[in-house]
N, C-alpha and C. Protein backbone atom coordinates (compact mmCIF):
# COMPACT_ATOMS: atom_id res chain seq x y z
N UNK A 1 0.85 -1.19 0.00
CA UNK A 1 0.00 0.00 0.00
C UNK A 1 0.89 1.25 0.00
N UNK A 2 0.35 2.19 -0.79
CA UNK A 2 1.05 3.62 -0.98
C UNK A 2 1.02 4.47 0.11
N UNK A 3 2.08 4.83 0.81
CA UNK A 3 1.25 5.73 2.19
C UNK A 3 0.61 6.93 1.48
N UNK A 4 -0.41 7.13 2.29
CA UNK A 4 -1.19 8.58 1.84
C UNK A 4 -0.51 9.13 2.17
N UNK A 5 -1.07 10.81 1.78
CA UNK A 5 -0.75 12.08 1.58
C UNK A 5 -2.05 13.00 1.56
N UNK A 6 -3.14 12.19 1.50
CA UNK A 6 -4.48 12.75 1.38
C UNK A 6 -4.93 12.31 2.35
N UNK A 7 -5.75 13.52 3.57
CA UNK A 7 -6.40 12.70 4.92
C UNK A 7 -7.84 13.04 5.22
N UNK A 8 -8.03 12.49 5.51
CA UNK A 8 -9.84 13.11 5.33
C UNK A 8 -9.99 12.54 7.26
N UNK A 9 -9.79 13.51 7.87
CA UNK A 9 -10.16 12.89 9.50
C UNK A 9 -11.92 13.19 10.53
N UNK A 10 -12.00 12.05 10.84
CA UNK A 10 -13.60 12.28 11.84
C UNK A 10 -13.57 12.33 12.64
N UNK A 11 -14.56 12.72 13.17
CA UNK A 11 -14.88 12.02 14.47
C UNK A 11 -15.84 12.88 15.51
N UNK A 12 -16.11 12.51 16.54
CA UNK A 12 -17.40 13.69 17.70
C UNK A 12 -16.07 14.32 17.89
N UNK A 13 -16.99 15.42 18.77
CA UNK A 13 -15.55 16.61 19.61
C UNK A 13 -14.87 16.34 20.44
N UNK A 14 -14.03 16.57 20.23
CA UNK A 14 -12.91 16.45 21.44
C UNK A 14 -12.07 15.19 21.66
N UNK A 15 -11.82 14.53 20.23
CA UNK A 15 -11.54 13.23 20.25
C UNK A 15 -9.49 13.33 19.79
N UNK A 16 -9.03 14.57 19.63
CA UNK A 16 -7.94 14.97 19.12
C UNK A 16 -8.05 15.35 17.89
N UNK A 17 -8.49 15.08 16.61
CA UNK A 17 -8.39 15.92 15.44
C UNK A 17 -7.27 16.85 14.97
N UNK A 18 -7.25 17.94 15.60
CA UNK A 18 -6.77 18.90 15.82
C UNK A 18 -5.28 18.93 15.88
N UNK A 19 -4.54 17.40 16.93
CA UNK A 19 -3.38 17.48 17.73
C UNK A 19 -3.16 16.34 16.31
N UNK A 20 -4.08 15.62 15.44
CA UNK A 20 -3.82 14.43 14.88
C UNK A 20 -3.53 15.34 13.17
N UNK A 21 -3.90 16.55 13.21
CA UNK A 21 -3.45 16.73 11.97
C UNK A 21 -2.51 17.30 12.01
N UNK A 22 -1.76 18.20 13.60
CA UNK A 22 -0.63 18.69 13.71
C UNK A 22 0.63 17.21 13.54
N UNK A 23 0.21 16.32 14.39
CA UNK A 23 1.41 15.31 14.19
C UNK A 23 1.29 14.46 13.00
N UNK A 24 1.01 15.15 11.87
CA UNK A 24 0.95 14.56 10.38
C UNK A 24 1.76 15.43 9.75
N UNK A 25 1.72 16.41 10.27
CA UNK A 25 2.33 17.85 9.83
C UNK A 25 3.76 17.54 10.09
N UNK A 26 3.91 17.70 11.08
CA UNK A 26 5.37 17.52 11.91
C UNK A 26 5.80 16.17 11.46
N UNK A 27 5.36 14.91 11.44
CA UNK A 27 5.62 13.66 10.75
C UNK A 27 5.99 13.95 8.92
N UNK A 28 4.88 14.55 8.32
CA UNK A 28 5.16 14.26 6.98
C UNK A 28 5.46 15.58 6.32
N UNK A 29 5.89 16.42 7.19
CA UNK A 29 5.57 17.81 6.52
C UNK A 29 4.32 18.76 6.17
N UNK A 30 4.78 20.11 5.30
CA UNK A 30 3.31 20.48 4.99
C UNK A 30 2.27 19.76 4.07
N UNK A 31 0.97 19.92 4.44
CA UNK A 31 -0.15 19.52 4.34
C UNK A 31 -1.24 20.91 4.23
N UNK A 32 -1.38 21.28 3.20
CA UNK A 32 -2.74 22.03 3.21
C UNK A 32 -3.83 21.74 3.95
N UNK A 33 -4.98 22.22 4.44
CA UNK A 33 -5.17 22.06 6.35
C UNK A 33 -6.60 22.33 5.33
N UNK A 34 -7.57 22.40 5.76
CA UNK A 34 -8.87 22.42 5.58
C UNK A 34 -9.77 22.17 7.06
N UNK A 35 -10.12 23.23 7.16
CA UNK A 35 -11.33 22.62 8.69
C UNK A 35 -12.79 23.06 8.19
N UNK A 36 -13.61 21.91 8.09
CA UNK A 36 -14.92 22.09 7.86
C UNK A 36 -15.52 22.74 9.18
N UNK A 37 -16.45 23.34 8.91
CA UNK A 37 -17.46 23.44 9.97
C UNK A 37 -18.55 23.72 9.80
N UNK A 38 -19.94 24.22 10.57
CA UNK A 38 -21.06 23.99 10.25
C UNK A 38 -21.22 25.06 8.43
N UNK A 39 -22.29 24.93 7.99
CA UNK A 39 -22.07 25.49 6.81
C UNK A 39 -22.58 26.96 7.12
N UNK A 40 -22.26 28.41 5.81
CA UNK A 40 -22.69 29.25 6.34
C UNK A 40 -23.90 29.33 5.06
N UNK A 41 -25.37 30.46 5.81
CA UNK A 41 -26.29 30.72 4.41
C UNK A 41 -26.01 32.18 4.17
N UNK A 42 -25.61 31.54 2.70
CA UNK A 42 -25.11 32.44 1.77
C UNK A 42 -25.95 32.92 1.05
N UNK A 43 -25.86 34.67 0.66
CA UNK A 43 -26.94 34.94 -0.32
C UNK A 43 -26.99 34.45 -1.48
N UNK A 44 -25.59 33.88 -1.72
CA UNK A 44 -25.55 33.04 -3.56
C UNK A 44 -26.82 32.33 -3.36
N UNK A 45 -26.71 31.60 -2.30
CA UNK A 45 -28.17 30.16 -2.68
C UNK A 45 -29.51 30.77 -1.72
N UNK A 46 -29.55 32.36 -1.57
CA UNK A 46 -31.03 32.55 -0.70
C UNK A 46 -31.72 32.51 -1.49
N UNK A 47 -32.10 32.12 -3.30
CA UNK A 47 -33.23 32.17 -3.60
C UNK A 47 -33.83 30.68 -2.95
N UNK A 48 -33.69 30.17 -2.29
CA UNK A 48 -34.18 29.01 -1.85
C UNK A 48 -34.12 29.03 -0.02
N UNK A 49 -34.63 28.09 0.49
CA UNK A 49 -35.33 28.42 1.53
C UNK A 49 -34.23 28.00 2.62
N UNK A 50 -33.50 28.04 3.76
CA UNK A 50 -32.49 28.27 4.40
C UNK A 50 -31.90 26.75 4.69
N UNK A 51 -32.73 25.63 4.93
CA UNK A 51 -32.54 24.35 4.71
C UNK A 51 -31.69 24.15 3.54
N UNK A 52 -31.92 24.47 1.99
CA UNK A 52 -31.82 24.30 1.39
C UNK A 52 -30.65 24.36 0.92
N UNK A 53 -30.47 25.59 1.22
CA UNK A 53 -29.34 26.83 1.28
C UNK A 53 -28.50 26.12 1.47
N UNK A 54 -28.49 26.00 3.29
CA UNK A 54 -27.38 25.14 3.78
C UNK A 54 -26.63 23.94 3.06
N UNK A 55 -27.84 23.43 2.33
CA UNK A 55 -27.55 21.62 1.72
C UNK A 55 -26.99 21.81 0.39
N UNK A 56 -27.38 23.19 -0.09
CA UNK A 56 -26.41 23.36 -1.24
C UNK A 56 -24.72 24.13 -1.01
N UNK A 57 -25.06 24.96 -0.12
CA UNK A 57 -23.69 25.10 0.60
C UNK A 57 -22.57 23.99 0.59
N UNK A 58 -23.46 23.10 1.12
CA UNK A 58 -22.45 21.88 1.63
C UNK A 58 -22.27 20.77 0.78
N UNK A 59 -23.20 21.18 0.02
CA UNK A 59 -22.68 20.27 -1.52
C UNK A 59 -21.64 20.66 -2.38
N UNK A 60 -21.61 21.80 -2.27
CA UNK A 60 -20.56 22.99 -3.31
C UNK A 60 -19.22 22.39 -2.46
N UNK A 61 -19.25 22.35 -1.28
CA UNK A 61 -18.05 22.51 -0.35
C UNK A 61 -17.84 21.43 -0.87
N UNK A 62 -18.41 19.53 -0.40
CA UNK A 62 -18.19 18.35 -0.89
C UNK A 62 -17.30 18.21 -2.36
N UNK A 63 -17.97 18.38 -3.25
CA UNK A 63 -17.57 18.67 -4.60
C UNK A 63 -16.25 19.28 -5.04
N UNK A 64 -16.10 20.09 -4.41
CA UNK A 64 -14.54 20.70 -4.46
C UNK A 64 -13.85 20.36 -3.77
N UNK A 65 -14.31 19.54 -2.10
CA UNK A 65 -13.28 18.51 -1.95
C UNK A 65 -12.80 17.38 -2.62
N UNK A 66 -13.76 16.97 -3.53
CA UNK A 66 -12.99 15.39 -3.78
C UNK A 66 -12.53 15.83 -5.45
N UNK A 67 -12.78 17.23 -6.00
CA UNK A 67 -12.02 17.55 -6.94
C UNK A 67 -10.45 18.03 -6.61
N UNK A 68 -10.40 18.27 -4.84
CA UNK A 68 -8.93 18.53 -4.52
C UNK A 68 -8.44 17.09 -4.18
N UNK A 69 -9.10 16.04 -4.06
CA UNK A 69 -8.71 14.68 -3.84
C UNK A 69 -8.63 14.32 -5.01
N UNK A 70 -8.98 14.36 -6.29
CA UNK A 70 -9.05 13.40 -7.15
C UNK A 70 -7.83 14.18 -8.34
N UNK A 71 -7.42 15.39 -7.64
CA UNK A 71 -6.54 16.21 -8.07
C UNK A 71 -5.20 15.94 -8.20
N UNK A 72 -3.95 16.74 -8.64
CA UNK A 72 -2.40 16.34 -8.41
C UNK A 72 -2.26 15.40 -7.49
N UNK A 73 -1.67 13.95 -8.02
CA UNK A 73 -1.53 12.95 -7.34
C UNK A 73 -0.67 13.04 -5.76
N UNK A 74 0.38 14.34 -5.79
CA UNK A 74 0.74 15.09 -5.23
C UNK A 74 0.58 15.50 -4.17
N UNK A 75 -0.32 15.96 -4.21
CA UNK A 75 -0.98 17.04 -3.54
C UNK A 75 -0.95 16.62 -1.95
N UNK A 76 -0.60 17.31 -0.93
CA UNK A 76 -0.84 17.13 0.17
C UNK A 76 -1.94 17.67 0.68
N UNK A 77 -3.08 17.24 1.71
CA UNK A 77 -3.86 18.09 1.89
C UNK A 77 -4.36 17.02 3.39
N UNK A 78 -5.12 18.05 4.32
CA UNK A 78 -6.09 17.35 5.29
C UNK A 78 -6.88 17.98 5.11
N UNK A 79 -7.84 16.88 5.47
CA UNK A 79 -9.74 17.73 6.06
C UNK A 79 -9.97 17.61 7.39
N UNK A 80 -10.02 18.21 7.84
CA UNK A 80 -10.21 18.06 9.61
C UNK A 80 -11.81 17.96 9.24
N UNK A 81 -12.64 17.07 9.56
CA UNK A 81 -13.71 17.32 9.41
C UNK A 81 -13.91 17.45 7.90
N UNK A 82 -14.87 16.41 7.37
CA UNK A 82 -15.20 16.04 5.77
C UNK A 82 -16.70 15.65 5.91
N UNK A 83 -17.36 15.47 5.03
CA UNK A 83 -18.13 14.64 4.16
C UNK A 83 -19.42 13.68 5.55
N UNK A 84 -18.11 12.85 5.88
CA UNK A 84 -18.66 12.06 6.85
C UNK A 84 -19.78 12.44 7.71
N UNK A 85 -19.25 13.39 8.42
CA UNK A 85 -20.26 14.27 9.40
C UNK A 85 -21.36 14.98 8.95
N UNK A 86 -21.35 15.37 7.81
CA UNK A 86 -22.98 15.38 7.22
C UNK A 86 -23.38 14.77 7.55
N UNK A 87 -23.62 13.28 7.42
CA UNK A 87 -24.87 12.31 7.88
C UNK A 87 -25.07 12.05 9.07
N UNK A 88 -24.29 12.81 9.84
CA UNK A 88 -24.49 12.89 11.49
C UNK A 88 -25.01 14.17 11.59
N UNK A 89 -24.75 15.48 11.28
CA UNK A 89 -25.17 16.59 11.69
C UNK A 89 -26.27 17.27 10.90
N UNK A 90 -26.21 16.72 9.33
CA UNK A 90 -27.60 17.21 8.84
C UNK A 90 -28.46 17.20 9.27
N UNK A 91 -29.09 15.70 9.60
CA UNK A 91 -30.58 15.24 10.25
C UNK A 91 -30.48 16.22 11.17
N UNK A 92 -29.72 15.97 12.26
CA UNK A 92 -30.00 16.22 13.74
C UNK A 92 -29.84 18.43 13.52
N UNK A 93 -29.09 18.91 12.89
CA UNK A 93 -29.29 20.30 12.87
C UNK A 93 -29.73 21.13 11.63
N UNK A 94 -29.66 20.30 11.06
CA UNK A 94 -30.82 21.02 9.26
C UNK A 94 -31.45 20.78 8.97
N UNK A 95 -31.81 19.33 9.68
CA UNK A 95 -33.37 18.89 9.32
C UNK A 95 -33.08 18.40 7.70
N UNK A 96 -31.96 18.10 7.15
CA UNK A 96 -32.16 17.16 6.22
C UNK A 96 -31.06 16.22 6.08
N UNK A 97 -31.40 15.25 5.15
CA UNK A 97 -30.76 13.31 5.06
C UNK A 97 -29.20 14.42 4.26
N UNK A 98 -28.09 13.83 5.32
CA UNK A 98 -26.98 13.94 4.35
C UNK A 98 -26.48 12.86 3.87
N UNK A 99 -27.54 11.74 3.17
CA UNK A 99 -27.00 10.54 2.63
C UNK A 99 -26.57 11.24 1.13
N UNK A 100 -26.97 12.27 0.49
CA UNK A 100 -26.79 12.47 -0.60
C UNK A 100 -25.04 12.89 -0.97
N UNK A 101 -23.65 12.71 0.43
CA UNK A 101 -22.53 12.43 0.48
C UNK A 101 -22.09 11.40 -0.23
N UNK A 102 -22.95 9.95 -0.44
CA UNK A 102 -22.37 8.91 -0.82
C UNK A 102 -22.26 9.09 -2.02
N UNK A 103 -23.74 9.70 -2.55
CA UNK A 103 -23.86 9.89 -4.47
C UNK A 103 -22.68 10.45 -5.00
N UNK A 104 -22.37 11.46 -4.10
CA UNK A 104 -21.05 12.59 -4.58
C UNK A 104 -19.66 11.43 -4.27
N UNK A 105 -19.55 10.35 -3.79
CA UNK A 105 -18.50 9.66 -3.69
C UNK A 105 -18.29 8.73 -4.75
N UNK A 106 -19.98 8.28 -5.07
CA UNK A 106 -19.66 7.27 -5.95
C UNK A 106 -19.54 8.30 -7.42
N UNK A 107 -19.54 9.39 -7.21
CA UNK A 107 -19.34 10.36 -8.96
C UNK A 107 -18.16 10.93 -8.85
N UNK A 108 -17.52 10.85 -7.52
CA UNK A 108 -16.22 11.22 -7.63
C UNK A 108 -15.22 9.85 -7.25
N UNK A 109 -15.78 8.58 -7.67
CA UNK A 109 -15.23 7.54 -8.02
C UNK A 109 -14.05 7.27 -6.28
N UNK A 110 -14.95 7.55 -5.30
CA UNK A 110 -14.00 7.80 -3.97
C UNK A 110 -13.30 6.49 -3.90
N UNK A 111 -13.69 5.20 -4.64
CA UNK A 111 -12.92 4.31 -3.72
C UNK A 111 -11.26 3.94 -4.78
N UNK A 112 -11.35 4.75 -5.85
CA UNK A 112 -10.46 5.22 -6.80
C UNK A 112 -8.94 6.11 -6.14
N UNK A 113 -9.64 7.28 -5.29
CA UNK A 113 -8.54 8.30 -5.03
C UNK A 113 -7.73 7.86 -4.92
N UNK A 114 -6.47 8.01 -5.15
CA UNK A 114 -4.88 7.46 -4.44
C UNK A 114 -4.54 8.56 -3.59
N UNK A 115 -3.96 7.48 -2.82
CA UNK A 115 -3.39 8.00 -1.67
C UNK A 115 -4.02 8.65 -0.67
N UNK A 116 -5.42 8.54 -0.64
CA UNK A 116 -6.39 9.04 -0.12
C UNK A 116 -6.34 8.14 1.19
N UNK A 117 -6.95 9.03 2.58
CA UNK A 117 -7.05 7.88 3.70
C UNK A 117 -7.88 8.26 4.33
N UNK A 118 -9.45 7.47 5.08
CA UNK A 118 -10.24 8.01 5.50
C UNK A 118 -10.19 7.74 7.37
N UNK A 119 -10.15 8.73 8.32
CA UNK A 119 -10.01 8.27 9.39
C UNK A 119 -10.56 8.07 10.56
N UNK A 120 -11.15 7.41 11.11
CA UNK A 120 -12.32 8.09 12.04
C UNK A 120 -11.98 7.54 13.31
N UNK A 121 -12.02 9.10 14.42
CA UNK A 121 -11.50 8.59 15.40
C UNK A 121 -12.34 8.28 16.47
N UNK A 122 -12.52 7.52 17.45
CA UNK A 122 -13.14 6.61 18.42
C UNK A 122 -13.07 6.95 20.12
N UNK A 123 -13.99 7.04 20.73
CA UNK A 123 -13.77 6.65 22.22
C UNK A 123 -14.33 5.25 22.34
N UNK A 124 -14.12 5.20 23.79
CA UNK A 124 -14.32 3.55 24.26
C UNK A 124 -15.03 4.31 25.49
N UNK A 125 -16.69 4.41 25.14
CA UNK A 125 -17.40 4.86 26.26
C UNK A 125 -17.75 3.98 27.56
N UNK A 126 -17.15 2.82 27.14
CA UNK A 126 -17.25 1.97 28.73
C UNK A 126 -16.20 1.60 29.69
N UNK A 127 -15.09 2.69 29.15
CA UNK A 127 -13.65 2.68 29.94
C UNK A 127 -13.39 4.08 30.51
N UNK A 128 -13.91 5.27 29.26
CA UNK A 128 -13.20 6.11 28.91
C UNK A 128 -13.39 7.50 30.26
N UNK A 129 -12.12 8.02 30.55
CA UNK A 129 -12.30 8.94 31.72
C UNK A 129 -11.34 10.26 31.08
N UNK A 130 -11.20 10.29 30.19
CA UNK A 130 -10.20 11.48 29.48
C UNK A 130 -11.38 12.83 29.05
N UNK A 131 -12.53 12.50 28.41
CA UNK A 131 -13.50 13.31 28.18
C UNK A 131 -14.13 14.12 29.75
N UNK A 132 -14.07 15.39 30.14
CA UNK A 132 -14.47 15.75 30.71
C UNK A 132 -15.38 17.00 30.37
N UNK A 133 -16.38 17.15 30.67
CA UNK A 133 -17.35 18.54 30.43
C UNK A 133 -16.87 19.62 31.28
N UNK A 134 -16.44 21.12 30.23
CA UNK A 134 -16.19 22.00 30.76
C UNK A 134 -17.50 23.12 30.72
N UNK A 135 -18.59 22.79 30.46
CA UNK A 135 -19.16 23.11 30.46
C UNK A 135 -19.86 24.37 29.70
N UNK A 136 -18.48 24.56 28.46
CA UNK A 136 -18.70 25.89 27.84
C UNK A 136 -18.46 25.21 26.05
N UNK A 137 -18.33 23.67 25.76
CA UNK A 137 -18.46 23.13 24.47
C UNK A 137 -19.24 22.49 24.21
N UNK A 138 -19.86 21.87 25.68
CA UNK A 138 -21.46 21.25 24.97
C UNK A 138 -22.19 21.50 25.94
N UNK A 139 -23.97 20.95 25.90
CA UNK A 139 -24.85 21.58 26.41
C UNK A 139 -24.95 20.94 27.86
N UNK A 140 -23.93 20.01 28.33
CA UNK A 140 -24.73 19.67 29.51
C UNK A 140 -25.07 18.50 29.65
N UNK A 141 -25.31 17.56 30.36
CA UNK A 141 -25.59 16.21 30.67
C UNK A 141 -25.93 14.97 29.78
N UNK A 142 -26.94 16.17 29.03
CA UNK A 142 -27.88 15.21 27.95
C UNK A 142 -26.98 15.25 26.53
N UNK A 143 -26.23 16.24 26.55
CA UNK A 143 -25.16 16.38 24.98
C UNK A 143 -24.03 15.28 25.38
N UNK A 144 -23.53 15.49 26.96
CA UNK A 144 -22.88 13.69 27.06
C UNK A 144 -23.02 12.63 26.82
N UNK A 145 -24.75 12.25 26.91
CA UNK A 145 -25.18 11.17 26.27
C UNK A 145 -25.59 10.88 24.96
N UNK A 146 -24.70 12.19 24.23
CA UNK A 146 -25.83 12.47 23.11
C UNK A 146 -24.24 12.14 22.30
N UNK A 147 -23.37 11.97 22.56
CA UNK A 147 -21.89 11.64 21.91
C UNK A 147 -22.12 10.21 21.51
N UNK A 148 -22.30 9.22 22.73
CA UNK A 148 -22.29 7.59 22.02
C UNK A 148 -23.04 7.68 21.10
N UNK A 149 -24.27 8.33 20.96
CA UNK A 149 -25.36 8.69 20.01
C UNK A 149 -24.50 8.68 18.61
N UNK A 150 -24.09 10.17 18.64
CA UNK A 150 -23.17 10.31 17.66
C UNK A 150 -22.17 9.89 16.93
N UNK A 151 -21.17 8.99 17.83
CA UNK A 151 -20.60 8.19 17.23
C UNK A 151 -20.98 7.00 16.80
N UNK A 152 -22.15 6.36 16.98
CA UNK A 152 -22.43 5.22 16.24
C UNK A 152 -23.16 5.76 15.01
N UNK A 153 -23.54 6.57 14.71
CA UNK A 153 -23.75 7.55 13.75
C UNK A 153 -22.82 7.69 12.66
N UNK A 154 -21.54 8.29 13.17
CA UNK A 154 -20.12 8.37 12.48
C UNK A 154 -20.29 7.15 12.08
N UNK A 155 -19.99 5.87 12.91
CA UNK A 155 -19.36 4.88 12.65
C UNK A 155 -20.37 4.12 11.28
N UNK A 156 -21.60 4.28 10.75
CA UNK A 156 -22.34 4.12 10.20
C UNK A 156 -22.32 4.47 8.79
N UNK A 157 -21.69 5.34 9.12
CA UNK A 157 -21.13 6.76 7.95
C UNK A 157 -19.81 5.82 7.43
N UNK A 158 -19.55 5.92 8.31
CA UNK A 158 -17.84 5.14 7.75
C UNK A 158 -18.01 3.91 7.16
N UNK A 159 -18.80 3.05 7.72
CA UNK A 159 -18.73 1.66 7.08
C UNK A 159 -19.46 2.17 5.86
N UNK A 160 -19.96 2.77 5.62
CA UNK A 160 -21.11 3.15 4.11
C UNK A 160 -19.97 3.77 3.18
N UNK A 161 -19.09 4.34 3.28
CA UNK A 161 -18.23 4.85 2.46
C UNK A 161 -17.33 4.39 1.72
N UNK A 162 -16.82 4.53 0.48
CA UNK A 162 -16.65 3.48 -0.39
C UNK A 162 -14.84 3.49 -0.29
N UNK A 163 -14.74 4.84 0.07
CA UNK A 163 -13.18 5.12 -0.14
C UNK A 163 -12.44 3.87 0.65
N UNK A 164 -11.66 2.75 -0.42
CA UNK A 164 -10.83 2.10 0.39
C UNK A 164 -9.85 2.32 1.63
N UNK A 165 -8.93 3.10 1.53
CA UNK A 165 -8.38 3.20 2.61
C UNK A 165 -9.05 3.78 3.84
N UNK A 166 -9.08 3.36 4.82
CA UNK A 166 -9.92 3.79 5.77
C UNK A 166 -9.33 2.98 7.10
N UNK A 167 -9.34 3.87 8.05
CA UNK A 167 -8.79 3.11 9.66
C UNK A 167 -9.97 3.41 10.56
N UNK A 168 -10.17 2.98 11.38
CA UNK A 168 -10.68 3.40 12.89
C UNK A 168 -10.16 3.09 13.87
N UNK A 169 -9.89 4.35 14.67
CA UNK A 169 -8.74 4.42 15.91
C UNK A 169 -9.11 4.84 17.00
N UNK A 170 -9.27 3.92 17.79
CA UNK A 170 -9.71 3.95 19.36
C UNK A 170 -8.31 5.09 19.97
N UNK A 171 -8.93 5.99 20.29
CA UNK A 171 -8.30 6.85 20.99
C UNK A 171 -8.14 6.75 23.00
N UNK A 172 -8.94 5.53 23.01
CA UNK A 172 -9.07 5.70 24.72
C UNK A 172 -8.21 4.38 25.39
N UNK A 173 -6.96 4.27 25.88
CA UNK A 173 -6.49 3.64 26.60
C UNK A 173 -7.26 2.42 27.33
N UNK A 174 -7.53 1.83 27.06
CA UNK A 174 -8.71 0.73 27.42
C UNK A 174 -8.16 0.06 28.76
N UNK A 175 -7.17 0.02 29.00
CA UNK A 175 -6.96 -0.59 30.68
C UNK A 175 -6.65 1.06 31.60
N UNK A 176 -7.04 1.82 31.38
CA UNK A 176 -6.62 3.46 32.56
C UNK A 176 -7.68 4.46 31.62
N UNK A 177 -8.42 4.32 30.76
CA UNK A 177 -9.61 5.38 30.48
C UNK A 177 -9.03 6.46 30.43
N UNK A 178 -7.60 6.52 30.42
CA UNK A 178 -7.19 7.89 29.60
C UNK A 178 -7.09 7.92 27.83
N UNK A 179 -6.35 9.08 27.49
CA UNK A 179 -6.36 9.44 25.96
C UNK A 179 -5.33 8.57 26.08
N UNK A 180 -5.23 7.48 24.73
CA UNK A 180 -3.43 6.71 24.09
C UNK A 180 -2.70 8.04 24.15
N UNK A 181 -1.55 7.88 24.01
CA UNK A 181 -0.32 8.41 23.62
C UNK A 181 -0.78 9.28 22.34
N UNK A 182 -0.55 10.48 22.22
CA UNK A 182 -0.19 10.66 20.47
C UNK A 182 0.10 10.70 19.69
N UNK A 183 1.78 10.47 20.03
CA UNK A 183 2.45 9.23 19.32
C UNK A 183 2.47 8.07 18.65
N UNK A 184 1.75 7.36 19.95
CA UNK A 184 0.72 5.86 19.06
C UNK A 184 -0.35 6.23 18.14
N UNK A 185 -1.44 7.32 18.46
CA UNK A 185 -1.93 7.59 17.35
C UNK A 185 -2.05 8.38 16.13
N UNK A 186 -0.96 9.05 16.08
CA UNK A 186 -0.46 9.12 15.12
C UNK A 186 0.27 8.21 13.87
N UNK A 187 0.80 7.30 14.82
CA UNK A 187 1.75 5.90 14.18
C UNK A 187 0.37 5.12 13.59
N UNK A 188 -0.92 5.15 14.32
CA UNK A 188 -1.53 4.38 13.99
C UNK A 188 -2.06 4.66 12.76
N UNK A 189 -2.29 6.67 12.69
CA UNK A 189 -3.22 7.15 11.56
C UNK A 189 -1.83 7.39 10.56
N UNK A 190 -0.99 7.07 10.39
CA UNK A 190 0.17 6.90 9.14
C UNK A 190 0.74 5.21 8.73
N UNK A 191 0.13 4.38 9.51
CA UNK A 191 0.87 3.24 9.39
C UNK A 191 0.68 2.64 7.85
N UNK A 192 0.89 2.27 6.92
CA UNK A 192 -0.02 1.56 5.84
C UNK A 192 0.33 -0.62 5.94
């Protein structure tokens, strides 16, 4: 297998992301950085109704990602946050199906890309003691329970996706319910 150079990373909040695209950086060098986040409504697409908006927003965005994936074989790039998380965050905050991610995978021939790697990262909610609520990133008791939610969500997303390369990486120390090393997961999200 070719090591990637193309990273497409997932996962709920607070799972490292962030520290996992810096030690890709520092490991493989520069990497053009991309951080998705919720979409914005734009007057380009207000002739349509704000749902809508959004879903074309985030189609435009999709589309020009996997034209920067399917691009210079070259090319270094991360997505902190891709594709994936549509079908977790549409339903639940736009009120619409972001299954229409897969169509755009199978027209951008995703399980084709080279060097492409899809990553999605994991807690182990029946060990895990590293996640703590500060009380100023999510809502409160019920958004704690609302993570396992979410990640079997992700994880749903991921198995549906066509792009071959693909890992899933338990981030939680399973005998001490702290975060692994980031070292190890890093080694883990570059290994081929």
């Amino acid at each position: 297998m070719t090591t990637p150079n193309k990273f497409l990373i997932e996962g709920i909040d607070r799972l490292g992301k962030n520290e996992l695209l810096d030690g890709i950086q520092h490991r493989c060098g520069y990497h053009l950085t991309i951080h998705y986040q919720k979409p914005i409504k734009l007057t380009y697409y207000s002739n349509k109704d704000s749902e809508t908006s959004e879903r074309q927003y985030q189609e435009a965005s999709f589309r020009t990602m996997f034209q920067l994936l399917r691009g210079e074989q070259e090319t270094r790039i991360i997505f902190n946050r891709a594709h994936i998380g549509e079908c977790v965050y549409a339903p639940v905050y736009r009120k619409y199906s972001g299954d229409y991610v897969f169509e755009i995978e199978r027209e951008f021939k995703a399980d084709e890309l080279p060097r492409t790697r899809l990553i999605l990262l994991t807690e182990d909610f029946s060990v895990s003691r590293h996640f703590i609520d500060d009380g100023k990133s999510l809502g409160g008791p019920a958004d704690i329970k609302r993570r396992g939610k979410e990640q079997d969500l992700f994880l749903a997303a991921f198995d549906r996706s066509i792009i071959k390369d693909k890992k899933i990486i338990c981030v939680t120390n399973r005998s001490t319910g702290a975060f692994m090393p980031r070292d190890w997961i890093l080694t883990e999200a570059l290994a081929t």
